[in-house]
N, C-alpha and C. Protein backbone atom coordinates (compact mmCIF):
# COMPACT_ATOMS: atom_id res chain seq x y z
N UNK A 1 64.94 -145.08 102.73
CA UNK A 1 64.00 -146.15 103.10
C UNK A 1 62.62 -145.58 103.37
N UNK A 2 62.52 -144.40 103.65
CA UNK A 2 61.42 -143.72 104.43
C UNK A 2 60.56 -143.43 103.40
N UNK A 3 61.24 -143.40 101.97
CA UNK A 3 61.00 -142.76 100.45
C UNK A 3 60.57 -143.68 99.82
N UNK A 4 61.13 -145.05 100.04
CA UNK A 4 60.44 -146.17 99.28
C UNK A 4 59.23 -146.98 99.09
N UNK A 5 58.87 -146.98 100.39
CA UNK A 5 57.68 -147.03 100.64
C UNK A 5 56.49 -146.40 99.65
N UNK A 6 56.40 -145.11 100.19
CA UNK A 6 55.53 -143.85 98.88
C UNK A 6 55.66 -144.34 97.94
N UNK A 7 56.64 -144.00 97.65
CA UNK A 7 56.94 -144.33 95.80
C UNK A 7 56.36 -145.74 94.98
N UNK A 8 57.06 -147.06 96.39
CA UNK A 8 56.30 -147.90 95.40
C UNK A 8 54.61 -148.56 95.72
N UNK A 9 53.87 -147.31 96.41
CA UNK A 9 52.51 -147.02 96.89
C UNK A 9 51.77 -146.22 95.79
N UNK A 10 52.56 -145.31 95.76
CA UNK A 10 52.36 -144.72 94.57
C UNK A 10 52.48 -145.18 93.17
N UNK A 11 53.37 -145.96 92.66
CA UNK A 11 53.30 -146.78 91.67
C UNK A 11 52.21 -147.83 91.89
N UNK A 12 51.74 -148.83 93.04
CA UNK A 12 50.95 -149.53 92.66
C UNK A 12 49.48 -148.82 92.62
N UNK A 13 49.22 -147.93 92.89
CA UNK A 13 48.53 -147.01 93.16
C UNK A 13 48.05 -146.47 90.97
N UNK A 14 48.92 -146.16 90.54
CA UNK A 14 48.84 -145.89 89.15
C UNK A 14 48.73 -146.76 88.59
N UNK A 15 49.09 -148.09 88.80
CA UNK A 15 48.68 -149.18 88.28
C UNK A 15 47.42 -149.52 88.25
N UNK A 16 46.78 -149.44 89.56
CA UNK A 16 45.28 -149.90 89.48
C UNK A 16 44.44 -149.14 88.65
N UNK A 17 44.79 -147.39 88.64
CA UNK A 17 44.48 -146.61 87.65
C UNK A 17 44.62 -147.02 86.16
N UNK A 18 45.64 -147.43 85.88
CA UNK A 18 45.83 -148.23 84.18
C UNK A 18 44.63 -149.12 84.31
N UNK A 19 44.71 -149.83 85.07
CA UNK A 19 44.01 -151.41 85.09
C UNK A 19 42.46 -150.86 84.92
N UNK A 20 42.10 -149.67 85.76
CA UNK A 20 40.83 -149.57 85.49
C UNK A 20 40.48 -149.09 83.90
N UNK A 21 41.16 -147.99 83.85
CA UNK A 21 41.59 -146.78 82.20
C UNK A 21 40.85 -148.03 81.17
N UNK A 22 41.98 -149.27 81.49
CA UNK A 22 42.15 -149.89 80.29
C UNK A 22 40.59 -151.04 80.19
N UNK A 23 40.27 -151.17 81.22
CA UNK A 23 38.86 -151.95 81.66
C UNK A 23 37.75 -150.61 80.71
N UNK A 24 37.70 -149.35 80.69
CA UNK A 24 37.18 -147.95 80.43
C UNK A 24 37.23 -148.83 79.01
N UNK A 25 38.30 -148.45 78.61
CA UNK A 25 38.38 -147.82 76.87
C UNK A 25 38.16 -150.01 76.28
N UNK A 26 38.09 -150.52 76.70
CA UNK A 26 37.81 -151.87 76.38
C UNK A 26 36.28 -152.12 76.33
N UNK A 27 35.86 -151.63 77.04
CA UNK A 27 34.31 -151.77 77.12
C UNK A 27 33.57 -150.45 76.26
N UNK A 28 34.61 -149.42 76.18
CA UNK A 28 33.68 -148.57 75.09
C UNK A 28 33.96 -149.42 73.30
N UNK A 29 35.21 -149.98 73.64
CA UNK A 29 35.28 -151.00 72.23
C UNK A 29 34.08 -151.69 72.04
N UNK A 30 33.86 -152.48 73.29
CA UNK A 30 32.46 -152.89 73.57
C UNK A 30 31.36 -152.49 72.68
N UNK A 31 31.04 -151.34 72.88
CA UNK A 31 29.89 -150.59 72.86
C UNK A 31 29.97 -150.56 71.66
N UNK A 32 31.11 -149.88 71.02
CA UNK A 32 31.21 -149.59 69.65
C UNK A 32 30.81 -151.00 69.07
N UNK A 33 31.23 -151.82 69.11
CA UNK A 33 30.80 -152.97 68.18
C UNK A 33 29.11 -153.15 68.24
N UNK A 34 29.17 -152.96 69.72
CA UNK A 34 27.11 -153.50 69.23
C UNK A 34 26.30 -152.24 68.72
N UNK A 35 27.25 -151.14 68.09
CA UNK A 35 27.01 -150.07 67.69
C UNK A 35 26.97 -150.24 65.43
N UNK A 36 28.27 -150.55 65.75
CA UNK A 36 28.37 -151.07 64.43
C UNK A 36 29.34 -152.44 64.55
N UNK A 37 28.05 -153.37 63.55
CA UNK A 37 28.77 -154.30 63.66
C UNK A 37 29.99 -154.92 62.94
N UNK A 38 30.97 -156.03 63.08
CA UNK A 38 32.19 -156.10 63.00
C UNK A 38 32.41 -157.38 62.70
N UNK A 39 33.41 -158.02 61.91
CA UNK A 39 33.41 -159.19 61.65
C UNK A 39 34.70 -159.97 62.41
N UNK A 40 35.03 -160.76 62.60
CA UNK A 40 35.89 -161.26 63.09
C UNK A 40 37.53 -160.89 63.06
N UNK A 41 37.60 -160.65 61.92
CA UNK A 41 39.05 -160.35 61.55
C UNK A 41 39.04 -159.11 62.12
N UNK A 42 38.15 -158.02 61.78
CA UNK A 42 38.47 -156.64 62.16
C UNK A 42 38.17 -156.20 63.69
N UNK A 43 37.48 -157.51 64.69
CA UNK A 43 38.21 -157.39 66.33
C UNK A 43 39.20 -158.14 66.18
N UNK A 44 39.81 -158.92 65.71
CA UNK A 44 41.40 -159.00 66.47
C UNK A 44 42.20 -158.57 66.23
N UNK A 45 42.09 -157.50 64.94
CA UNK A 45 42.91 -156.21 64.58
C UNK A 45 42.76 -155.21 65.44
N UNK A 46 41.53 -154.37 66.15
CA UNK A 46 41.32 -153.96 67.13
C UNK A 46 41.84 -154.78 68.52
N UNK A 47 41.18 -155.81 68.42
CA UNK A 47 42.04 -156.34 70.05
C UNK A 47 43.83 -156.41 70.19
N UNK A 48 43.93 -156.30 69.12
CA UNK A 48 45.67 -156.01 68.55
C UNK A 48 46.15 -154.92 68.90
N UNK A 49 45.43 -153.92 68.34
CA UNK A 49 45.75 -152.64 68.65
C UNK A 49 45.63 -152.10 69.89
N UNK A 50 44.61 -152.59 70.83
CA UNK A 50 44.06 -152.01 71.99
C UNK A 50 45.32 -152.52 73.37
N UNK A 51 46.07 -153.60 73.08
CA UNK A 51 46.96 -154.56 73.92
C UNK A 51 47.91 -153.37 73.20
N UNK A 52 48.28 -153.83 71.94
CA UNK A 52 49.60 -153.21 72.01
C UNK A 52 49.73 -151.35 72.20
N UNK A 53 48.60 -150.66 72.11
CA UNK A 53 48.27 -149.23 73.04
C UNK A 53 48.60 -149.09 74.35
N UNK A 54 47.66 -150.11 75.15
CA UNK A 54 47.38 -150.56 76.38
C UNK A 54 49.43 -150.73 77.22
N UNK A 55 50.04 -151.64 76.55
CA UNK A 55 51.03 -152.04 76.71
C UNK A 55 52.38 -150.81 76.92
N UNK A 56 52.24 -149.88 75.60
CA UNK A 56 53.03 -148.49 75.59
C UNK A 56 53.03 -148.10 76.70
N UNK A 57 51.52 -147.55 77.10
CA UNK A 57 51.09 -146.69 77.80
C UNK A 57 51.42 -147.20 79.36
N UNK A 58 50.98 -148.15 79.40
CA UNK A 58 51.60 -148.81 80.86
C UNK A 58 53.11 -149.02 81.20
N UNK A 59 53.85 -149.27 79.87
CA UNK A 59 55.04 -148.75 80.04
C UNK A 59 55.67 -147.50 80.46
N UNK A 60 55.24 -145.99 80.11
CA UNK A 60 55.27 -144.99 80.03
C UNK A 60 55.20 -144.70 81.51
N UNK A 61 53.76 -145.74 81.57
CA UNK A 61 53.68 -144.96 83.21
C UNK A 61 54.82 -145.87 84.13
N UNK A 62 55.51 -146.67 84.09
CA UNK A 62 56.53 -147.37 85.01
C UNK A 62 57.77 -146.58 84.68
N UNK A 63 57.92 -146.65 83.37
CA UNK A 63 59.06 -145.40 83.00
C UNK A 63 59.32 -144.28 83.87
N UNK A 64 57.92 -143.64 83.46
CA UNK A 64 57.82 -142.35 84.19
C UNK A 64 57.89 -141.77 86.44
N UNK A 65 57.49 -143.19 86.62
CA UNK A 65 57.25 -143.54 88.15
C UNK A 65 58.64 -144.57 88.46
N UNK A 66 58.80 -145.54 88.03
CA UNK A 66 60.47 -146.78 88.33
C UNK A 66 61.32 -146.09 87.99
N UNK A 67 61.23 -145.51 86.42
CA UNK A 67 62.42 -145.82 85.86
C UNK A 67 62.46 -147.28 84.61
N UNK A 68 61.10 -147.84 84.46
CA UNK A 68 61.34 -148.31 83.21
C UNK A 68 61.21 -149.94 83.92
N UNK A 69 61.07 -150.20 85.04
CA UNK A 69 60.91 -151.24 86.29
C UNK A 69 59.64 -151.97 86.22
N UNK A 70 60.11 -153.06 85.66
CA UNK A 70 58.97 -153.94 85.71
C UNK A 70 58.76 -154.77 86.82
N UNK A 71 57.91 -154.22 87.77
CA UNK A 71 57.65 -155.01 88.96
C UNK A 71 56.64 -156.03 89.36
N UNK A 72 56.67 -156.85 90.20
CA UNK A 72 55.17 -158.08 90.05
C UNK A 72 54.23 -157.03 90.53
N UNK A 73 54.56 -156.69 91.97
CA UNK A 73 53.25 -155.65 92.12
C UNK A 73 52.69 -154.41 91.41
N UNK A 74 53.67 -154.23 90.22
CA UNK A 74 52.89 -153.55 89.23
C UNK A 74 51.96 -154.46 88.24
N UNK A 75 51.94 -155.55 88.17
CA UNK A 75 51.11 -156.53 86.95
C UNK A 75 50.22 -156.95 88.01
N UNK A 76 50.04 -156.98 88.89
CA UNK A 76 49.19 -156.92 90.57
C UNK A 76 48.36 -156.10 90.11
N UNK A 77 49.05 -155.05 90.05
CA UNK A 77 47.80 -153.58 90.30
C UNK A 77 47.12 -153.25 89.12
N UNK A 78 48.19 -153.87 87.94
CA UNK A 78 46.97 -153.90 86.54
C UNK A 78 45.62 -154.50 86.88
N UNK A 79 45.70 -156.10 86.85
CA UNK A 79 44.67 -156.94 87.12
C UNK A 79 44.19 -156.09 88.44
N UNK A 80 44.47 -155.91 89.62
CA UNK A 80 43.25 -155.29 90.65
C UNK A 80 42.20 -154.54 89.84
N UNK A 81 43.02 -153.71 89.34
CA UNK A 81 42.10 -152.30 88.44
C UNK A 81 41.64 -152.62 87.82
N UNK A 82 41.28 -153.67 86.89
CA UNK A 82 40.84 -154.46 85.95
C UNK A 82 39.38 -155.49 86.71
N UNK A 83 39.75 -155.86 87.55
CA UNK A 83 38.70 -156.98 88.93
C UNK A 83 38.21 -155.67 89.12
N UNK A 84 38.63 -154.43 89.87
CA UNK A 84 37.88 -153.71 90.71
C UNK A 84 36.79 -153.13 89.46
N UNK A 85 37.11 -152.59 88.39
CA UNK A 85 36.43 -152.33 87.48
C UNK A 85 35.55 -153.03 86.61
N UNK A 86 35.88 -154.51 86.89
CA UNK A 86 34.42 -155.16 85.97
C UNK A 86 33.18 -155.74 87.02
N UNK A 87 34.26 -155.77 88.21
CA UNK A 87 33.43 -156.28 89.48
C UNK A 87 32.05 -154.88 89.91
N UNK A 88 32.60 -154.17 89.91
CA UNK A 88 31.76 -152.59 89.91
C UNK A 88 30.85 -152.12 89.04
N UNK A 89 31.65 -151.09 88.26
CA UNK A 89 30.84 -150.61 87.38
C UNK A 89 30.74 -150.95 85.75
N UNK A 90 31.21 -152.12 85.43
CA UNK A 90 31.32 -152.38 83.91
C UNK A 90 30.08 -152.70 83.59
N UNK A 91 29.39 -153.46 84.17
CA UNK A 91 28.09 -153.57 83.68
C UNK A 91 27.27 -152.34 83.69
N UNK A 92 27.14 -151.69 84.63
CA UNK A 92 26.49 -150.70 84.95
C UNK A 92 26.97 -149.28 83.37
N UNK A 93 28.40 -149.37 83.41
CA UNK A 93 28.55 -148.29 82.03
C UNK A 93 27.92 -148.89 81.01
N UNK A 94 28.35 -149.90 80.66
CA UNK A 94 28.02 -150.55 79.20
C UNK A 94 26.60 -150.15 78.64
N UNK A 95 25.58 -151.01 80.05
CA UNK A 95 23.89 -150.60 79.61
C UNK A 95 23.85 -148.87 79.82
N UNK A 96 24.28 -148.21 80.74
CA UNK A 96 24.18 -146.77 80.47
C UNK A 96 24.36 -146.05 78.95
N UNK A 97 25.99 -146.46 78.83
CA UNK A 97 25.95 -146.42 77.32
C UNK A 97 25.12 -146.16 76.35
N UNK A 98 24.93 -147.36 76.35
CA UNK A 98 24.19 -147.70 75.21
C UNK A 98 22.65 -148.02 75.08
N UNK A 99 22.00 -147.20 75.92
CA UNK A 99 20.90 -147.00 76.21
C UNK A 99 20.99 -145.52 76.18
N UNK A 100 22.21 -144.66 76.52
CA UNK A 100 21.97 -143.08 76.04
C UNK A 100 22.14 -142.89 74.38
N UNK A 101 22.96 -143.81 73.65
CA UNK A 101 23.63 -143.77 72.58
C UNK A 101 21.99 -143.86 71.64
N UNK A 102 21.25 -145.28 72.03
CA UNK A 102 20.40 -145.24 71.60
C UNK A 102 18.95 -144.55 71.24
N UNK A 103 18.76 -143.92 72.82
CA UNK A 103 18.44 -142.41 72.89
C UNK A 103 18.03 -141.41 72.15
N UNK A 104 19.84 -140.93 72.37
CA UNK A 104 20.38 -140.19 70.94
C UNK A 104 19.96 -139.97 69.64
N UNK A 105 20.21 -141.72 69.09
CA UNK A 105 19.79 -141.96 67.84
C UNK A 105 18.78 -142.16 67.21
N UNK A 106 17.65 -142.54 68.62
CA UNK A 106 16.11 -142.32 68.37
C UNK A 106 15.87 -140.64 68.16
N UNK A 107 16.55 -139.90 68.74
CA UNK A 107 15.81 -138.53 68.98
C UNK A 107 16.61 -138.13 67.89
N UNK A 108 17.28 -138.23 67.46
CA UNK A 108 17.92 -137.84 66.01
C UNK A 108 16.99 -137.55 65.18
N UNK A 109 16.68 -139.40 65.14
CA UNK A 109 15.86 -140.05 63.27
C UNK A 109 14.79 -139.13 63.65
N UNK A 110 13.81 -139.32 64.82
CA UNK A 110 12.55 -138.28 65.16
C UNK A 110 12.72 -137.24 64.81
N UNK A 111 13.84 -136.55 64.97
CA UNK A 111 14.06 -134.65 64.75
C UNK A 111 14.25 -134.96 63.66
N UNK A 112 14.63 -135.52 62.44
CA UNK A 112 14.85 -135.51 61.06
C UNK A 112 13.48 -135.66 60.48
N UNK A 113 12.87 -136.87 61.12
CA UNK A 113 11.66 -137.35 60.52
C UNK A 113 10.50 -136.12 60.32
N UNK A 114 10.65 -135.43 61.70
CA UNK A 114 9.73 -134.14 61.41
C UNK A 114 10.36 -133.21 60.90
N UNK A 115 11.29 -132.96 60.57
CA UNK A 115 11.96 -131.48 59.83
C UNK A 115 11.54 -132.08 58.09
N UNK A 116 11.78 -133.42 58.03
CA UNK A 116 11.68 -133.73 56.60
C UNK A 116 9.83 -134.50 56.55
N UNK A 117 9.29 -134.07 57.26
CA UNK A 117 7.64 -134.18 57.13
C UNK A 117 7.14 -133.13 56.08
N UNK A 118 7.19 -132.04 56.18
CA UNK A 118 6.87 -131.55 55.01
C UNK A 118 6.94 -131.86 53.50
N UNK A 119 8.50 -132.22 53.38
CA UNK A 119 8.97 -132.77 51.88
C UNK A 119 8.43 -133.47 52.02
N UNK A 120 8.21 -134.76 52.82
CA UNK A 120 7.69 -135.80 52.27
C UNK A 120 6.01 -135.66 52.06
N UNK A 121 5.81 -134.85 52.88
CA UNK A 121 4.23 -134.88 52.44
C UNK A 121 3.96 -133.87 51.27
N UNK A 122 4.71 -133.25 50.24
CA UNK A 122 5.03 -132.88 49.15
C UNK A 122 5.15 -133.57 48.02
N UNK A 123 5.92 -134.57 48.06
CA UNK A 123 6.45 -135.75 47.69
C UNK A 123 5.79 -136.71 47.24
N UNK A 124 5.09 -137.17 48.60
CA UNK A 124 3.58 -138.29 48.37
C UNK A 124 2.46 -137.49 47.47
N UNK A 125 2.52 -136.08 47.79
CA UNK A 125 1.54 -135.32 47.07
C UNK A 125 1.51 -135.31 45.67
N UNK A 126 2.73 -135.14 45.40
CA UNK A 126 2.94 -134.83 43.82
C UNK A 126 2.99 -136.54 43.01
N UNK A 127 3.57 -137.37 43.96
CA UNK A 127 3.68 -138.50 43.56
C UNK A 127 2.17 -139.04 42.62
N UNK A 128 1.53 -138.69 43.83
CA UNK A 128 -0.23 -138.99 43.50
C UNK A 128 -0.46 -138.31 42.60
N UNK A 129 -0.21 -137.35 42.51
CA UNK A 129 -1.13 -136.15 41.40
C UNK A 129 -0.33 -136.56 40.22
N UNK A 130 0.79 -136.66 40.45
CA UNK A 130 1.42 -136.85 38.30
C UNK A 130 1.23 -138.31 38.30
N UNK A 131 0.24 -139.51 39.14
CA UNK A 131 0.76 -140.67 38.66
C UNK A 131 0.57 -141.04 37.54
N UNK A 132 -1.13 -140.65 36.93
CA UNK A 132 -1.23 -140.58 35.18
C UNK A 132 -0.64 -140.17 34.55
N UNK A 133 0.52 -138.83 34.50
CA UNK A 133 1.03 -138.27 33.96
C UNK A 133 2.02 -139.26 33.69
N UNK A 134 2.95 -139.70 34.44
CA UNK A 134 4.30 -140.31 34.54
C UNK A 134 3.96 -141.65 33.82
N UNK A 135 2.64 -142.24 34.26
CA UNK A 135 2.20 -143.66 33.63
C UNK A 135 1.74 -143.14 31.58
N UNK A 136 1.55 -142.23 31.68
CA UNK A 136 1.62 -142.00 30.27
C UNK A 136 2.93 -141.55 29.32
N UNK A 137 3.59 -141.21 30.12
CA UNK A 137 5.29 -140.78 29.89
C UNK A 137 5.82 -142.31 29.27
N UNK A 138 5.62 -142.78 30.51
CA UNK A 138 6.55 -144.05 30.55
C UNK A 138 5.61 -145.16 29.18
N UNK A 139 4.72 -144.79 29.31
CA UNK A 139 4.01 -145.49 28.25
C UNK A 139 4.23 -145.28 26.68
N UNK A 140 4.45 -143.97 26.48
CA UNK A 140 5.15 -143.05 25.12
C UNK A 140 6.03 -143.62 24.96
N UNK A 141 7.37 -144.36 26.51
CA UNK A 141 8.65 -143.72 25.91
C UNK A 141 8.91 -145.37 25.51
N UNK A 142 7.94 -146.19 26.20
CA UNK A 142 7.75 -147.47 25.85
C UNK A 142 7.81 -147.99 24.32
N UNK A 143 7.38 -147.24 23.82
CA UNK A 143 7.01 -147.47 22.31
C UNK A 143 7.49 -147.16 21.08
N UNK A 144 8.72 -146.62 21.68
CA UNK A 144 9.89 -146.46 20.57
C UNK A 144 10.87 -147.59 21.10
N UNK A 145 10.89 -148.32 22.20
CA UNK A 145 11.53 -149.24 22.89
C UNK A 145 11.07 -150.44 21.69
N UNK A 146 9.83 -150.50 21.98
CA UNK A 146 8.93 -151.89 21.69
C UNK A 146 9.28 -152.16 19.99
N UNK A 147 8.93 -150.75 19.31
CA UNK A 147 9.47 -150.70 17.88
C UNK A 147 10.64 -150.88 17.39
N UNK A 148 11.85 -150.77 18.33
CA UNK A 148 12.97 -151.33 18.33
C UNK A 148 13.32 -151.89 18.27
N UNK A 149 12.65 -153.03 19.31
CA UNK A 149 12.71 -154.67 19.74
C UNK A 149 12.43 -155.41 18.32
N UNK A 150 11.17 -154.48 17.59
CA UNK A 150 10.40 -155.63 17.00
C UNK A 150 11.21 -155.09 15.33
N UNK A 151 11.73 -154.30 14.91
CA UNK A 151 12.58 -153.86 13.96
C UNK A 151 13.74 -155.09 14.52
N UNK A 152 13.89 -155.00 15.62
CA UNK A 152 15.24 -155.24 15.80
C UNK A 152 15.21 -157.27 15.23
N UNK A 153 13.73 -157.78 15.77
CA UNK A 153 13.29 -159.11 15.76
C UNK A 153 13.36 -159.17 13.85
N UNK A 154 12.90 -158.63 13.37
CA UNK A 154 12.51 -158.41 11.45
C UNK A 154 13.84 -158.20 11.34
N UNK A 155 15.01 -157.79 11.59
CA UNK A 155 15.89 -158.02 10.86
C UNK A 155 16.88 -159.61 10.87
N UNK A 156 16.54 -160.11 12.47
CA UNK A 156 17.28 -161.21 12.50
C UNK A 156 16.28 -162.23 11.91
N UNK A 157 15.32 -162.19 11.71
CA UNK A 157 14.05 -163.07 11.07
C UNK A 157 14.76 -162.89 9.70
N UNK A 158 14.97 -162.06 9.42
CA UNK A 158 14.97 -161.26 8.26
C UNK A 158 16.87 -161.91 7.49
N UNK A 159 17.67 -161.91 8.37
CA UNK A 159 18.65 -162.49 7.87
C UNK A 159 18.75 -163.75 8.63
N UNK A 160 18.02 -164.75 9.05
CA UNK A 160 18.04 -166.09 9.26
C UNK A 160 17.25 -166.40 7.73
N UNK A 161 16.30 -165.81 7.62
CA UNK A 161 15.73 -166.32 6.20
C UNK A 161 16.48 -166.83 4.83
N UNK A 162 17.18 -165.52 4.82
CA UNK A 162 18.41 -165.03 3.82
C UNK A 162 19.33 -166.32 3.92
N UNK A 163 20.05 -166.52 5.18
CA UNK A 163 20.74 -167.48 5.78
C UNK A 163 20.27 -168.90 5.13
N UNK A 164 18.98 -169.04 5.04
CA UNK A 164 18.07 -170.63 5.13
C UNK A 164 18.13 -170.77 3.57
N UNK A 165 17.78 -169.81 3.17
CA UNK A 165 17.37 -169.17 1.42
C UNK A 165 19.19 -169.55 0.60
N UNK A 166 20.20 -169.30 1.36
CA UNK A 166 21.41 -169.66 1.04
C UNK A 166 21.67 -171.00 1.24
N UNK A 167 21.38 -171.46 2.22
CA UNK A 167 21.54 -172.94 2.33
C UNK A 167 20.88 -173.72 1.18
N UNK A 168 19.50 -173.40 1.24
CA UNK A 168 19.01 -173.93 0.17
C UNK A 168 19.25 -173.91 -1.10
N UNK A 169 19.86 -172.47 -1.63
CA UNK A 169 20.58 -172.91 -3.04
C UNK A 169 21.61 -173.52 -2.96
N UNK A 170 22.53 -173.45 -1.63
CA UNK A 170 23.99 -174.55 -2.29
C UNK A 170 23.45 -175.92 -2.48
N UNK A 171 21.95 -176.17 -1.74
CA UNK A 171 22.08 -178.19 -1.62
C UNK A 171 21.34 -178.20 -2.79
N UNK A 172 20.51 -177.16 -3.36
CA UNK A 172 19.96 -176.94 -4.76
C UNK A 172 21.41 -177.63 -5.84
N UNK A 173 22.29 -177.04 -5.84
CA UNK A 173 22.91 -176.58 -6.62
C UNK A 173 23.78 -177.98 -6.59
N UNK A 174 23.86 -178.49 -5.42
CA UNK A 174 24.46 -180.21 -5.15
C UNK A 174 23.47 -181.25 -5.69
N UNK A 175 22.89 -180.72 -4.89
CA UNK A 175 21.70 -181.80 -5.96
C UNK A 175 21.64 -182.20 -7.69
N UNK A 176 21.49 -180.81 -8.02
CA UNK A 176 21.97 -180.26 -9.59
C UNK A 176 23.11 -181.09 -10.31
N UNK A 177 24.43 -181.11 -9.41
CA UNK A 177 25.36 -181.29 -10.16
C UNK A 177 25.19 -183.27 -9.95
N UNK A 178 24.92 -183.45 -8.82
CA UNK A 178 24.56 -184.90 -8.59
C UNK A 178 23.82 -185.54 -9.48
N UNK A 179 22.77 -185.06 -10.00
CA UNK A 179 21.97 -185.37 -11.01
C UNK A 179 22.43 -185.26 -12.42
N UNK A 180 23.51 -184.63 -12.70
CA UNK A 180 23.96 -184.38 -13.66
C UNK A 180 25.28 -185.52 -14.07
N UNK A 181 26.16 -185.74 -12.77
CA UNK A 181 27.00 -187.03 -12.55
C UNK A 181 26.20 -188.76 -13.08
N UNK A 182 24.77 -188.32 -11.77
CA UNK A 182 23.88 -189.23 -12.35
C UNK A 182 23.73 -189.58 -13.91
N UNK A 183 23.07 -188.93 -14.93
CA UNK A 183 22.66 -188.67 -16.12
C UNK A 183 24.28 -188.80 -16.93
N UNK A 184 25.31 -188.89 -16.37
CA UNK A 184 26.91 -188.47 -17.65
C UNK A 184 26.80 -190.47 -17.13
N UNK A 185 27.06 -190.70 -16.12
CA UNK A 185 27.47 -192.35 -15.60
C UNK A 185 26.11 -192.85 -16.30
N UNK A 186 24.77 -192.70 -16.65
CA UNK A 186 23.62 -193.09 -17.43
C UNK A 186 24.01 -193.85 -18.77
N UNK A 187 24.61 -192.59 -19.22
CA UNK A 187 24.46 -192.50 -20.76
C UNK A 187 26.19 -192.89 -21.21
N UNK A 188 27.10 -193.24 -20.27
CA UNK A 188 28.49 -194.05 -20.61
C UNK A 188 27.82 -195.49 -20.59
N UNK A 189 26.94 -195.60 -19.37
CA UNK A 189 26.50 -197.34 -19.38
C UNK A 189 25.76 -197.73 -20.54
N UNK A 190 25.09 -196.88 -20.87
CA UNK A 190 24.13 -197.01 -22.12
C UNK A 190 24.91 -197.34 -23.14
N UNK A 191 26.17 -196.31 -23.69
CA UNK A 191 27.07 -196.33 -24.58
C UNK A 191 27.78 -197.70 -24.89
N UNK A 192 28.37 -198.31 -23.56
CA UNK A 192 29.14 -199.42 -23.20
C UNK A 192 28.41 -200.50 -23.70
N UNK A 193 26.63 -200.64 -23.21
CA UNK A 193 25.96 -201.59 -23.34
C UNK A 193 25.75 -201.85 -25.03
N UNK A 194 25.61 -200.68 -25.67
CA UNK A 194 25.19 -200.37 -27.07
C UNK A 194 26.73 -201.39 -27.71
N UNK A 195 28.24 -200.54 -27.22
CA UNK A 195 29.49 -201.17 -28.03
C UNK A 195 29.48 -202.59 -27.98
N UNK A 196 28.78 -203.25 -26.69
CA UNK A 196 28.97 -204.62 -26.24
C UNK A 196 28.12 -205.32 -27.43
N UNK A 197 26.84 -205.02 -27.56
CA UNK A 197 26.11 -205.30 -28.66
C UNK A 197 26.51 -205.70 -29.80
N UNK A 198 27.04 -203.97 -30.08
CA UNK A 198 27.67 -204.52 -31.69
C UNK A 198 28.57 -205.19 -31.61
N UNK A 199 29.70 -205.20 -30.69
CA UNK A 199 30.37 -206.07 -31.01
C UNK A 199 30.12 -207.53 -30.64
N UNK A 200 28.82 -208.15 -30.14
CA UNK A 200 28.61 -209.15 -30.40
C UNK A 200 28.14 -209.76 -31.78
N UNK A 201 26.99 -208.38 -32.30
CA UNK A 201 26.95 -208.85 -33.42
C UNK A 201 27.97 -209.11 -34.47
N UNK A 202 29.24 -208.79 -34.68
CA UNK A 202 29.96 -208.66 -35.59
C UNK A 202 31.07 -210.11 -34.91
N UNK A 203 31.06 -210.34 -33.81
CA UNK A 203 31.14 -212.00 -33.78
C UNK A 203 30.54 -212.99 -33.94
N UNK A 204 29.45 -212.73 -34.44
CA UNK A 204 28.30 -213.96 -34.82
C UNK A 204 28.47 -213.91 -36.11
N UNK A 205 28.75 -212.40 -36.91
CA UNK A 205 28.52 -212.67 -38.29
C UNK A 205 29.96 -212.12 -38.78
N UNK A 206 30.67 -212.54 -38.83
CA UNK A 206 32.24 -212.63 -39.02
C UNK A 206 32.05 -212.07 -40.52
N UNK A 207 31.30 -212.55 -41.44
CA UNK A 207 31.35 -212.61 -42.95
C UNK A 207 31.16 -211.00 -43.14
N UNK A 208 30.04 -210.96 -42.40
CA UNK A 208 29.82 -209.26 -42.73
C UNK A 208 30.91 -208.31 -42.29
């Protein structure tokens, strides 16, 4: 009895420790997102992961302290650690954070920006100095382009013509034979009209 006490002092005691831990590594999730940003699906895959981490680990520690004993005043001492930790210092890490992070990343780009000042003022240098050069390059290389285009324009000119030039002899050639249908149906009516003739004359004059 004298033992029980401690022990389950000591367990709620590690609990509030989880509760804070897990308040810790939740708010550096935090950070990370307004670090890089994240779309919806990929925090509740993270908030997925962070519960079911969170969950092991708090197991582990009741395991390791009960015996595997899930007690109320252990889900007590989560949430305390959790209140005592956002009530305190959560605000206070977060802007620390990420006000050193940013820092950081200013004094980074700066230390890059001047290590790579030279190249670039190399860079801009040469840029300037070959710009006639490069504008006459590009102007050369222009002009086997342009002669391409316009070869390329003369041949489809060139076989649409051909194309038009074909059309026109087949309706040539319809025309032709139409006129020729014309002129054969001419000269049957002519024929017909001519037989009708004589043979009227040769009913008027029976004798002959």
């Amino acid at each position: 009895m004298s033992d029980f006490i401690p022990i389950q002092a000591s367990i709620f005691g590690a609990t509030i420790l989880c509760g804070i831990g897990m308040g810790v590594i939740y708010d550096s999730i935090r950070i990370f997102r307004r670090i890089v940003p994240h779309n919806n699906f990929v925090i509740a895959i993270e908030d997925l992961i962070y519960w079911i981490c969170c969950s092991i680990f708090l197991f582990y520690v009741l395991y390791s302290k009960d015996d595997g004993v899930i007690r109320g005043f252990s889900i007590l001492g989560v949430m305390v650690g959790l209140c005592i930790y956002y009530i305190s210092i959560s605000k206070a890490y977060v802007k620390a954070t990420v006000w050193t992070i940013n820092k950081i990343k200013n004094f980074i780009l700066a230390l890059i920006k001047l290590l790579t000042a030279p190249i670039r003022f190399i860079y801009n240098f040469l840029k300037k100095f070959t710009r006639k050069p490069r504008k006459y390059v590009v102007k050369q290389l222009k002009k086997p382009i342009k002669q391409v285009k316009i070869s390329k324009g003369r041949y489809k000119l060139k076989k649409q013509l051909i194309k038009y030039e074909k059309k026109l002899m087949k309706e040539k050639k319809i025309e032709q034979k139409r006129l020729e249908v014309i002129k054969i149906e001419q000269k049957r009516l002519e024929q017909k009209s001519v037989n009708k003739k004589d043979l009227r004359k040769k009913t008027k004059n029976p004798k002959d």
